[in-house]
Protein backbone atom coordinates (compact mmCIF):
# COMPACT_ATOMS: atom_id res chain seq x y z
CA UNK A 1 -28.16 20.02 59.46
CA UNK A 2 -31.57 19.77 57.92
CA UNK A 3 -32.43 16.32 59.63
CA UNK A 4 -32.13 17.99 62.95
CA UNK A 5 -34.05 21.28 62.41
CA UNK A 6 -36.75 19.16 60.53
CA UNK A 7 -37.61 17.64 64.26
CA UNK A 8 -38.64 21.02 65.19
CA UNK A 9 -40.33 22.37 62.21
CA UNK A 10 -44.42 22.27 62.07
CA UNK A 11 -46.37 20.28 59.35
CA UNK A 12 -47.65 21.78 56.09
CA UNK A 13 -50.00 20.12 54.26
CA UNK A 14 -52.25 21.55 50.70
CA UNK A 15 -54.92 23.88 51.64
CA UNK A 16 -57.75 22.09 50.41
CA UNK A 17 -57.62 19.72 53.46
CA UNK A 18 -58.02 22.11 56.16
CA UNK A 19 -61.37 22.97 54.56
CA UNK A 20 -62.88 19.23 55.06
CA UNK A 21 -63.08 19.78 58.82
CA UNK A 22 -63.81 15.77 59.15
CA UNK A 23 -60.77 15.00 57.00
CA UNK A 24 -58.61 17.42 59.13
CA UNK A 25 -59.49 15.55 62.67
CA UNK A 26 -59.64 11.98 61.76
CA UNK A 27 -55.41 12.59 60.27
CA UNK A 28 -54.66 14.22 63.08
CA UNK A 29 -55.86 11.98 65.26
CA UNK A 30 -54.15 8.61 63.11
CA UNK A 31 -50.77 8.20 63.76
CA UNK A 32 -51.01 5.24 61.54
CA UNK A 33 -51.93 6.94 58.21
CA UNK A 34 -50.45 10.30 58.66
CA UNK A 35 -46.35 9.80 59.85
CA UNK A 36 -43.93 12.69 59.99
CA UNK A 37 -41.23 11.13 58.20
CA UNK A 38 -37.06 11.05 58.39
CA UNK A 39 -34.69 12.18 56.18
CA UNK A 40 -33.78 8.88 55.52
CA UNK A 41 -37.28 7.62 55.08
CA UNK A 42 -38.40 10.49 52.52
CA UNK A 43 -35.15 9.79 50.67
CA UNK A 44 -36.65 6.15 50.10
CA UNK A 45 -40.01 7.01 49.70
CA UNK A 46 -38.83 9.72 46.46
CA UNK A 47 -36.68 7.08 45.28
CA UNK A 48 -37.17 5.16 41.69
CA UNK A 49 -35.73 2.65 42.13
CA UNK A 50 -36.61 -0.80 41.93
CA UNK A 51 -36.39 -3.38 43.20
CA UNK A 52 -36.53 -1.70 46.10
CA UNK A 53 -34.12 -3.45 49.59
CA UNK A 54 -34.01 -1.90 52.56
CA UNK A 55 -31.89 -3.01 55.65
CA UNK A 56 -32.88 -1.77 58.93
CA UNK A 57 -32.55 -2.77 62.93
CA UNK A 58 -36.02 -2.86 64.50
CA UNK A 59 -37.48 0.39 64.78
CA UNK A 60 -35.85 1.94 62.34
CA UNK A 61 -38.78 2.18 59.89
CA UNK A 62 -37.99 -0.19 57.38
CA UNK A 63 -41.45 -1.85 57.55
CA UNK A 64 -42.59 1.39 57.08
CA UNK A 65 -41.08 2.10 54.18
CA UNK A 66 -42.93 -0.92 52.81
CA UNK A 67 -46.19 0.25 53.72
CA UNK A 68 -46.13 3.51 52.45
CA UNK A 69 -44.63 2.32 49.13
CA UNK A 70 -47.38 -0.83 49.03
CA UNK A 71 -50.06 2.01 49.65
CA UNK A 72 -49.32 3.44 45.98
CA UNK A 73 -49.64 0.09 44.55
CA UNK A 74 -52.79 0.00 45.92
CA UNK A 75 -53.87 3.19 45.00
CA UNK A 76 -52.76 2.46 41.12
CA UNK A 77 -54.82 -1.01 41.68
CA UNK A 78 -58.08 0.79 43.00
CA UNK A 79 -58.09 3.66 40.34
CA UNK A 80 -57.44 0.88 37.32
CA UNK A 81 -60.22 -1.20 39.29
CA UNK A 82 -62.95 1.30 38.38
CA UNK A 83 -62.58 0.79 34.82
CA UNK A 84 -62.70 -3.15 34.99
CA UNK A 85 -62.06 -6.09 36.94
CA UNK A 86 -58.21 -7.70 36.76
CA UNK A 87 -57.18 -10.99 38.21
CA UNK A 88 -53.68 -9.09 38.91
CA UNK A 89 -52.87 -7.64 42.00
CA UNK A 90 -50.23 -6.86 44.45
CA UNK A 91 -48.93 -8.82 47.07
CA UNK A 92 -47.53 -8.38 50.61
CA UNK A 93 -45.67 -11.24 51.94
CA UNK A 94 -44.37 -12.07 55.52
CA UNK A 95 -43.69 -15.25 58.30
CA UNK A 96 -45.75 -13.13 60.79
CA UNK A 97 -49.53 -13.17 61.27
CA UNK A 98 -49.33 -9.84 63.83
CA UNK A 99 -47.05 -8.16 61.16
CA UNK A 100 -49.73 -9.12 58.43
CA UNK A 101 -52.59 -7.28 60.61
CA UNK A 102 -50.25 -4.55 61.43
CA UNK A 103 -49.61 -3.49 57.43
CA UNK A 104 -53.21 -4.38 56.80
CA UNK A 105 -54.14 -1.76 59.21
CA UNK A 106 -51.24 0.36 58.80
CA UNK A 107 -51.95 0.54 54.65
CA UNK A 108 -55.53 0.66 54.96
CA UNK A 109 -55.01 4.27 57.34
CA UNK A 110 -52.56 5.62 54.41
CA UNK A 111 -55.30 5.34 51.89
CA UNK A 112 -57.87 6.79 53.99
CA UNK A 113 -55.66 9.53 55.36
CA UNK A 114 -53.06 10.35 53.65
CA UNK A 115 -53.13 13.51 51.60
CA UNK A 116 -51.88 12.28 48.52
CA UNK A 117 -54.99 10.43 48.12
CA UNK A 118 -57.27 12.97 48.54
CA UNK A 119 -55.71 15.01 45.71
CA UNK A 120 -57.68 15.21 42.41
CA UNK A 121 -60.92 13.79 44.01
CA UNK A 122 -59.14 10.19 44.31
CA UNK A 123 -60.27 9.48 47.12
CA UNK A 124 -61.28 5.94 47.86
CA UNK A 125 -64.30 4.21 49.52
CA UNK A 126 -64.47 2.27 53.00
CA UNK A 127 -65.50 -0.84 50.67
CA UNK A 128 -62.65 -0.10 48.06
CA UNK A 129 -60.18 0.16 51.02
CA UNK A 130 -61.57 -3.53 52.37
CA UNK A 131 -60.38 -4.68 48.92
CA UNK A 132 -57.02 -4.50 49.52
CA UNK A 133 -56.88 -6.05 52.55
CA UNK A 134 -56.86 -9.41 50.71
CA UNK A 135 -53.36 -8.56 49.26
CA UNK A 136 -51.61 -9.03 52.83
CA UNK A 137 -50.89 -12.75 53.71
CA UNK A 138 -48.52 -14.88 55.65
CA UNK A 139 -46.38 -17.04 53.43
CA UNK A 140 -47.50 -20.13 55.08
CA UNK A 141 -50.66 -19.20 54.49
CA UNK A 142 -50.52 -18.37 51.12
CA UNK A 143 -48.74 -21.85 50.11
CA UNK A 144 -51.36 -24.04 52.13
CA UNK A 145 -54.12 -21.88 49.52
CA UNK A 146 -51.67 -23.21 46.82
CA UNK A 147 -52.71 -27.30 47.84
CA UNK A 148 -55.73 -28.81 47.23
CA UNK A 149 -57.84 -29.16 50.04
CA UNK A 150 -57.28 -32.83 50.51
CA UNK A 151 -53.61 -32.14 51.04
CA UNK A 152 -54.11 -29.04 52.74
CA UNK A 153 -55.14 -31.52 56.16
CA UNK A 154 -51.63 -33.02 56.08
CA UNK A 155 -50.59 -29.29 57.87
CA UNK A 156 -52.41 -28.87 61.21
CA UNK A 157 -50.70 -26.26 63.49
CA UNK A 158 -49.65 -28.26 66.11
CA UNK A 159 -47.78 -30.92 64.25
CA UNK A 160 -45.54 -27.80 62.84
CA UNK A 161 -41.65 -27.75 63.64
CA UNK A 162 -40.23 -24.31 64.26
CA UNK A 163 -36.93 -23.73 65.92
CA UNK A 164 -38.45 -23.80 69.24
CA UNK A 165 -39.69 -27.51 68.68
CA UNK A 166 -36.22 -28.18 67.40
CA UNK A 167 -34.87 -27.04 70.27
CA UNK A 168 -36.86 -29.13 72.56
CA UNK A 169 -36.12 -32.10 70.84
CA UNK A 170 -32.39 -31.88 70.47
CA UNK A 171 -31.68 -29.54 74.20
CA UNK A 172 -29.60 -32.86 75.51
CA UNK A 173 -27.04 -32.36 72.67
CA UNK A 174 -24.45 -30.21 73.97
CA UNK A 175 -22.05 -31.14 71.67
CA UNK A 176 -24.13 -29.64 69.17
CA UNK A 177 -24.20 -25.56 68.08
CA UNK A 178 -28.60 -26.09 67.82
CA UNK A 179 -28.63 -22.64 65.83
CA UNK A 180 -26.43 -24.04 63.39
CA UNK A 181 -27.86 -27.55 63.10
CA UNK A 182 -31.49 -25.41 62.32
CA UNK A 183 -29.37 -23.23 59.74
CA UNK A 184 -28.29 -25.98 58.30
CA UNK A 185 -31.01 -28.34 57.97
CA UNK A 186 -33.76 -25.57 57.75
CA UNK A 187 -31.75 -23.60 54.88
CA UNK A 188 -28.81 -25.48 53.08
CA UNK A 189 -30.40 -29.42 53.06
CA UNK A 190 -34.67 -28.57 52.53
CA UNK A 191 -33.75 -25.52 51.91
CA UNK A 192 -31.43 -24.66 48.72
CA UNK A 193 -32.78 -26.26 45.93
CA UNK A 194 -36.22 -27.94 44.31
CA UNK A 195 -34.30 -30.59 42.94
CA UNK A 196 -33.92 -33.09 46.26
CA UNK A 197 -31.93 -32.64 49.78
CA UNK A 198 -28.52 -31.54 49.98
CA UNK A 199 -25.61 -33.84 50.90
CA UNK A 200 -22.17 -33.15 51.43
CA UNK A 201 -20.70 -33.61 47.98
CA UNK A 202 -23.92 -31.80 46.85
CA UNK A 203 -22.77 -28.92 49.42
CA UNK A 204 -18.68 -29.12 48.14
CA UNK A 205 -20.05 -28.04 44.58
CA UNK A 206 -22.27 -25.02 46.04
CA UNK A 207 -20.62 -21.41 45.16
CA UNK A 208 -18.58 -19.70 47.99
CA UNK A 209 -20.83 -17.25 48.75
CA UNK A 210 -23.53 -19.03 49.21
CA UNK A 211 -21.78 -21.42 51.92
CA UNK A 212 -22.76 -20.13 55.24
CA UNK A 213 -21.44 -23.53 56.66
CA UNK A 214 -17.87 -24.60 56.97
CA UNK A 215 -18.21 -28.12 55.09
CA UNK A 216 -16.64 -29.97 58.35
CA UNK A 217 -20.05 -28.66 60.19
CA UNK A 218 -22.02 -29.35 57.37
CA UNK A 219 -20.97 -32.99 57.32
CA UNK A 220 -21.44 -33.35 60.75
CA UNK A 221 -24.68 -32.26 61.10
CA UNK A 222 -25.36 -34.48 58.23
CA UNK A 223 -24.97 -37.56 59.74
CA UNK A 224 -25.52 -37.14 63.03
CA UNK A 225 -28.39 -34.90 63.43
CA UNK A 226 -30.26 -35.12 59.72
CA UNK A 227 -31.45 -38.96 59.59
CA UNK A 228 -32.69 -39.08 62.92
CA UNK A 229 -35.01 -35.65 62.44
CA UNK A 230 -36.00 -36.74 58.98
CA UNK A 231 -36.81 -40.02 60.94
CA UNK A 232 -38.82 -38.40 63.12
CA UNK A 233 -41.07 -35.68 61.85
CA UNK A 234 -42.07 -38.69 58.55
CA UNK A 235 -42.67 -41.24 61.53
CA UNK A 236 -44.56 -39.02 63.72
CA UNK A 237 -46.67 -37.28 60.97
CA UNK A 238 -44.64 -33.64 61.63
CA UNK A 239 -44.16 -30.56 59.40
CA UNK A 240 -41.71 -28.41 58.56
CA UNK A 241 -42.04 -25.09 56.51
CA UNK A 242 -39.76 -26.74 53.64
CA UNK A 243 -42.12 -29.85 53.46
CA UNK A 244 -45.01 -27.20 52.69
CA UNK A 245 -42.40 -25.47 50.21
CA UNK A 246 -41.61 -28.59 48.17
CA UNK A 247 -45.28 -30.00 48.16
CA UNK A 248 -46.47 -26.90 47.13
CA UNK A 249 -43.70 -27.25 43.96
CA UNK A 250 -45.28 -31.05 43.51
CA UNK A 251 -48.36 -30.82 43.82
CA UNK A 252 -49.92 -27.47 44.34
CA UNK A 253 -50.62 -24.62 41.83
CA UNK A 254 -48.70 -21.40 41.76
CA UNK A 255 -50.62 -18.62 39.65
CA UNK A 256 -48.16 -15.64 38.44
CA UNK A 257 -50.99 -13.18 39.28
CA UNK A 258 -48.88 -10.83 41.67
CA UNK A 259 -47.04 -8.42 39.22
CA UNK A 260 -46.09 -6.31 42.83
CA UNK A 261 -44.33 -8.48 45.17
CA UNK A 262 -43.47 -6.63 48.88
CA UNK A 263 -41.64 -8.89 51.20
CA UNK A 264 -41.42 -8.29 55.09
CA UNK A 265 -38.96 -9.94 57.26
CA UNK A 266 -37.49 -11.18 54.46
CA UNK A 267 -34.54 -12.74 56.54
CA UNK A 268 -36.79 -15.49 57.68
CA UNK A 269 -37.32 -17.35 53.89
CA UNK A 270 -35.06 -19.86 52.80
CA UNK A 271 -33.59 -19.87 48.95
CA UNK A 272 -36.13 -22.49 47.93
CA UNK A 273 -39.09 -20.49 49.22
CA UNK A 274 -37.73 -16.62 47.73
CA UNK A 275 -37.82 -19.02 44.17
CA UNK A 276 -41.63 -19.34 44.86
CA UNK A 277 -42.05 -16.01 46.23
CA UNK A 278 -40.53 -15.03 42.24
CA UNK A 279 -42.79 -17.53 40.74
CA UNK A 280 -46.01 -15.91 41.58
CA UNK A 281 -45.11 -12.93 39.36
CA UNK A 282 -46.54 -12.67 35.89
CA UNK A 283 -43.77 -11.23 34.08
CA UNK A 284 -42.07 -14.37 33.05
CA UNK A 285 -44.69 -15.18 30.52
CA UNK A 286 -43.02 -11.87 28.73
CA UNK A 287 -39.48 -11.28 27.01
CA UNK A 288 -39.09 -7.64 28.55
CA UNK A 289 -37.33 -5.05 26.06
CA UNK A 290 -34.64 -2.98 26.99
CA UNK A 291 -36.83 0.28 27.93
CA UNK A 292 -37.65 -1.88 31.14
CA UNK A 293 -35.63 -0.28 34.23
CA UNK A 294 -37.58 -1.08 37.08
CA UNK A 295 -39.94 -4.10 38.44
CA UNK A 296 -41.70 -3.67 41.60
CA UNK A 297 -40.30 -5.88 44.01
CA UNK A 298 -39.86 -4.81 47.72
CA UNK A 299 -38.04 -6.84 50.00
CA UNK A 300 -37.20 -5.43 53.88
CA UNK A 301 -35.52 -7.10 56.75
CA UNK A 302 -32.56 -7.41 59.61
CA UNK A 303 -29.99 -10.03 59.21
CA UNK A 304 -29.73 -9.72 63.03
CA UNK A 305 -33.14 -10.18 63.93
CA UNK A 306 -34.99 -13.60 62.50
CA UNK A 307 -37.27 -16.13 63.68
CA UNK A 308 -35.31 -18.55 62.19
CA UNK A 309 -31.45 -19.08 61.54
CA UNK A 310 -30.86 -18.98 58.26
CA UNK A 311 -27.74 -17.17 57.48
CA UNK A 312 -29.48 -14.37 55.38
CA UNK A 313 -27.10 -12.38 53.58
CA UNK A 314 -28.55 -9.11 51.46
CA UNK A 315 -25.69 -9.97 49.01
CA UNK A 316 -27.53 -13.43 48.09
CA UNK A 317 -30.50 -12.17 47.89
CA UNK A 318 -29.42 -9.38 45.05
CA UNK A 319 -27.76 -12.57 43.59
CA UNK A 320 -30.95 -14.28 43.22
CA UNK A 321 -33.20 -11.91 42.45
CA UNK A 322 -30.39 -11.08 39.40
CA UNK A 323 -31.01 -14.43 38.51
CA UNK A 324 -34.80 -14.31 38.33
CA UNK A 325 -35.29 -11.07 36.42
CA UNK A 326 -32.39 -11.76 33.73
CA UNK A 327 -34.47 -15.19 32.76
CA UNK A 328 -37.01 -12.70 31.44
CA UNK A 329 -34.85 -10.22 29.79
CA UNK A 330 -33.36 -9.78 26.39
CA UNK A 331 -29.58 -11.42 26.65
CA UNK A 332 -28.02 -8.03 26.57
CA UNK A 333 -30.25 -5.84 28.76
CA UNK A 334 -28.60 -3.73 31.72
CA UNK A 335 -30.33 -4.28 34.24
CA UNK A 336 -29.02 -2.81 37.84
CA UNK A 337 -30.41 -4.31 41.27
CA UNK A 338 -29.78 -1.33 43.79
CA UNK A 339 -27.73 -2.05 47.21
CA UNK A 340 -30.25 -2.29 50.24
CA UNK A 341 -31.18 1.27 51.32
CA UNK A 342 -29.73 1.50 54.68
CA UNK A 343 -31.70 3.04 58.03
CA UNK A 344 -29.65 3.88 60.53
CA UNK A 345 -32.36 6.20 63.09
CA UNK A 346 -34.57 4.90 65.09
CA UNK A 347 -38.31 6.32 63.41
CA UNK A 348 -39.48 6.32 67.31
CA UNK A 349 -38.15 9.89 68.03
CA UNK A 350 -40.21 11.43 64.96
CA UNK A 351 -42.23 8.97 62.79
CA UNK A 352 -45.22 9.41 65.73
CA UNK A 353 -44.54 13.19 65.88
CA UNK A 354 -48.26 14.90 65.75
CA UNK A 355 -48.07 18.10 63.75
CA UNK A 356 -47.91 20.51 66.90
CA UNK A 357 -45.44 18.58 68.92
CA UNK A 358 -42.19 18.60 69.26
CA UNK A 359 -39.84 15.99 70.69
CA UNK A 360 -39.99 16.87 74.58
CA UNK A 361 -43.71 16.84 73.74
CA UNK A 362 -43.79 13.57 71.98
CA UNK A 363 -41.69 12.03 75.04
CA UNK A 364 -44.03 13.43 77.22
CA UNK A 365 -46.80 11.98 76.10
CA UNK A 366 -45.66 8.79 75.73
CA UNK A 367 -44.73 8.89 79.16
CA UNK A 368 -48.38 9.66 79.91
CA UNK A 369 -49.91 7.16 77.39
């Protein structure tokens, strides 16, 4: 089958490069900017379609995927640059700080290596690079630049609840599933809606699918563990990342300047924070026609592997996302959301393949490194 032979095959690149003698060493020295790719991954990376999900277990490449698909945003956003400023531009999106750095660097390497950016003389500058390492941001980050800054001081870092905190606090409960107390706090009563917190009857008129809770547990959790951490983090001058949602939606300003949205992790946001994440793009000012097939959203991520409970499902998010993008189309536009792309191989056995090496060689010098 091709995807095992292509392990074993050498790289080809255009001819041109191996005449830039600088060029040639600096990508084969960056394993960052210059990735042998899977089957799997090249099959997503040729792919139209979007909105663009992709399910993977960690280390299968998903983030990848987003990076390398980001990286021609960014190339389209440089080249239209050079003819005038914009106030538009894309937007990377995840909970983690080290993830941010990692696709700042790991873009910022596929612009400034990658062959298909040296093609045509479109090559871009150091400084031009630097530009789009603006567009990467954590999401908490991004919403506390939403406040003013006399609101901003209500969120210092070490009043902030995460699960871990939660934990702590509620540890003597043992009557009490903790994961699904956070769940159901953190997603279904801040969580669901703009409008105000979720209470039980609220919760009985909530669609099916979107009830990750059996309403017994929901109830439960309700009364017993709800009022007394509400209590507590408004007595006590705590934070949670809802509270930073909701204030943002009362009192902060969300400009629809993103018109590319990528979203890493994305099994970590909450319903009421993806509706934010859509409110930042521009094209709800515009009734889209139906010769509009595609809008560049990105969203990756692992049901199985969060920072937070939150009963993800990819089936909600399609749902919502639906939602969004038929509020800006013409009532009887087709419009067809893709199922998540699924990667199944791990991308360690041939993403950091160097173009002489095979895989005993790659192992090998891992072992060394």
């Amino acid at each position: 089958p091709l995807e095992v032979w292509k392990r074993y095959a050498r790289r080809a690149y255009p001819d041109y490069i191996v005449a830039d003698e600088t060029l040639w060493l600096e990508m084969q020295e960056s394993t960052e900017g210059n990735l042998a790719l899977s089957m799997e991954e090249e099959e997503i990376l040729q792919s139209t379609s979007m909105p663009l999900l992709i399910n993977g277990r960690a280390g299968s490449g998903k983030s990848l995927m987003l990076y390398y698909r980001f990286a021609d945003y960014c190339s389209h956003y440089l080249k239209t640059s050079r003819q005038g400023t914009s106030p538009y531009h894309p937007l990377f999106l995840t909970y983690s700080a080290s993830l941010v750095q990692q696709a700042r660097d790991r873009v910022s390497a596929i612009l400034r290596i990658s062959h298909r950016y040296r093609e045509d003389g479109c090559s871009f500058s150091a400084e031009e690079i630097r530009q789009c390492r603006a567009f990467f941001r954590t999401f908490q980050d991004y919403l506390l630049g939403c406040l003013p800054p006399e609101r901003q001081e209500r969120y210092q870092p070490d009043q902030h609840i995460n699960f871990y905190r939660f934990q702590n606090w509620y540890r003597r409960r043992r009557d009490v599933d903790l994961e699904l107390a956070w769940h159901t706090i953190r997603t279904l009563i801040k969580g669901y809606e703009a409008s105000g917190y979720l209470d039980p009857d609220g919760y009985r008129e909530v669609p099916e699918a979107d009830r990750s809770v059996d309403e017994r547990s929901f109830e439960r959790i309700y009364k017993e563990i709800w009022p007394n951490y509400q209590e507590r983090i408004t007595r006590e001058d705590y934070w949670d990342d809802q509270d930073l949602a909701r204030d943002v939606l009362q009192n902060g300003t969300l400009n629809p300047i993103h018109p590319v949205i990528f979203c890493d992790e994305v099994q970590d946001f909450t319903q009421l924070e993806l509706n934010i994440i859509f409110c930042l793009s521009p094209w709800g000012k515009y009734k889209l026609d139906w010769t509009v097939e595609r809008l560049p959203y990105a969203f990756a991520g692992d049901p199985l592997q969060t920072i937070n409970p939150t009963g993800f499902r990819w089936a909600a998010l399609k749902k919502y996302l639906y939602e969004h993008i038929r509020a800006y189309l013409s009532p009887t536009h087709s419009f067809r959301i893709e199922d998540p792309q699924e990667l199944k191989n791990n991308s360690v056995s041939y993403t950091h393949l160097r173009a002489h090496e095979t895989p005993e060689h790659l192992v090998c010098r891992l072992l060394l490194e």
